[in-house]
Protein backbone atom coordinates (compact mmCIF):
# COMPACT_ATOMS: atom_id res chain seq x y z
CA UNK A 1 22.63 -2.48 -12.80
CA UNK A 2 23.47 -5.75 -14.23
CA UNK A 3 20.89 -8.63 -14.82
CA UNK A 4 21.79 -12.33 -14.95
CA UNK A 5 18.78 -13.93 -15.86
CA UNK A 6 18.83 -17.58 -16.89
CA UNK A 7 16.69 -18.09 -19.77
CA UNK A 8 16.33 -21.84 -18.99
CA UNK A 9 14.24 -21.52 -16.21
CA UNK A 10 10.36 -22.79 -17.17
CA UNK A 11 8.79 -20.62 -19.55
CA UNK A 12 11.60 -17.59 -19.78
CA UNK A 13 13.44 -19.93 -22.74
CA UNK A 14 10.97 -18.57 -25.05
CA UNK A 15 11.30 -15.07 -23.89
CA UNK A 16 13.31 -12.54 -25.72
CA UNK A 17 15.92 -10.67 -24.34
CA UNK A 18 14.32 -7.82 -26.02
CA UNK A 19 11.45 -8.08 -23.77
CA UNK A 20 13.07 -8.61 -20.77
CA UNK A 21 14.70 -5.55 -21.33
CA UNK A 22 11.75 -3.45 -20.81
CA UNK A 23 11.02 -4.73 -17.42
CA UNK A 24 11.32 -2.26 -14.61
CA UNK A 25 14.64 -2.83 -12.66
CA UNK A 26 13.01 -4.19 -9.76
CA UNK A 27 11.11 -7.19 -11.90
CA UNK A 28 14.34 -7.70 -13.63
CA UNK A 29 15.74 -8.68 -10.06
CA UNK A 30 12.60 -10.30 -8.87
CA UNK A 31 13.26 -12.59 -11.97
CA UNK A 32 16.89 -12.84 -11.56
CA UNK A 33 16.44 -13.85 -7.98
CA UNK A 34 13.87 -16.91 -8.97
CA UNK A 35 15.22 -18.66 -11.30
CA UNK A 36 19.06 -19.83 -11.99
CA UNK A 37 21.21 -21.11 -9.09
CA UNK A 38 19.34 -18.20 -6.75
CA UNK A 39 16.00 -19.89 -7.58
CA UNK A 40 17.63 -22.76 -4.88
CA UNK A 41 18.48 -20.47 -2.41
CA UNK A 42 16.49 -19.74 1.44
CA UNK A 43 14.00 -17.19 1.17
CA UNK A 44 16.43 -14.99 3.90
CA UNK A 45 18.93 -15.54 0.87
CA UNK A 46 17.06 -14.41 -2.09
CA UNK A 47 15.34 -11.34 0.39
CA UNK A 48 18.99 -9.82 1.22
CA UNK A 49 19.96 -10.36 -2.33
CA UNK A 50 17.19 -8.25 -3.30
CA UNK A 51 18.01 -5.71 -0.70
CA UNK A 52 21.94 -5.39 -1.88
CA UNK A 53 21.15 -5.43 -5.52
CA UNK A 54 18.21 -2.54 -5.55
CA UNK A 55 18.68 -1.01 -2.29
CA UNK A 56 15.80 -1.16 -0.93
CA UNK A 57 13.82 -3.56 1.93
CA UNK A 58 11.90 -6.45 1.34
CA UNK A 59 10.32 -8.84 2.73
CA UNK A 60 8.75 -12.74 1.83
CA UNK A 61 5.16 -10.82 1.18
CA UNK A 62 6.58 -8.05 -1.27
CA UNK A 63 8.73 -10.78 -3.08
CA UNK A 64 5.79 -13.09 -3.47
CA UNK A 65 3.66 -10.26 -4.94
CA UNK A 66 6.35 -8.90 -7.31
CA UNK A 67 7.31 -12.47 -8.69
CA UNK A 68 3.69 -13.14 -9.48
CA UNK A 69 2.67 -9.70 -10.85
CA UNK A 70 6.00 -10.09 -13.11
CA UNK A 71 5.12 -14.18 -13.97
CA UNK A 72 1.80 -12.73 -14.85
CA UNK A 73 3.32 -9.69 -17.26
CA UNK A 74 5.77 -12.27 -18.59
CA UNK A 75 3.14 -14.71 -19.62
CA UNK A 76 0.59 -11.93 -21.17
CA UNK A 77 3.54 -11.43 -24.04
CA UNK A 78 4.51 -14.54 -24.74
CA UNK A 79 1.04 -15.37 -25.35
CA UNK A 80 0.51 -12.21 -27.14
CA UNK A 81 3.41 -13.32 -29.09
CA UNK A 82 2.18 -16.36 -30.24
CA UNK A 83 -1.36 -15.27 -30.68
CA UNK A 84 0.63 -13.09 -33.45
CA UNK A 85 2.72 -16.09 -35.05
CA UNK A 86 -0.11 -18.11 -35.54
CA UNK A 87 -2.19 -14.74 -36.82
CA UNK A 88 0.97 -14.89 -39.38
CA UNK A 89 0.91 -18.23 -40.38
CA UNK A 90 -2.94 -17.87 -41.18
């Protein structure tokens, strides 16, 4: 399966693709679904996107817990990222 995910959305521009890469297929959607010209689109839109690309059914709830529990995974490396820069530059 194919992921489009636009790095300029928030906080993903400072992401590696590396990292992204070793998301589970179904928070590589999630993510691909929120952000980019999808990020726009009706709930209904984004939930039978979901449903096409990883062929499975979802609904607002499931959606709204998998976005946050991948935001949240997302955000713990980038800051463990940076935590190590500035360990570097020390």
């Amino acid at each position: 399966m194919k992921i489009d995910i636009d790095l300029k959305s928030g906080f993903l521009q400072s992401i590696k693709r590396e990292v992204l890469q070793t998301l589970t297929p179904e928070e590589r959607a999630v993510i691909e679904v929120s952000t980019g010209e999808m990020g726009n689109k009706p709930d209904a839109v984004k939930l039978g996107w979901l449903k096409m690309h990883t062929r499975e059914t979802w609904t607002k709830q499931r959606y709204v817990k998998a976005l946050d529990r991948t935001m949240k995974k997302l955000r713990a490396v980038v800051e463990a990222e940076s935590g190590r820069r500035s360990e570097d530059k020390s």
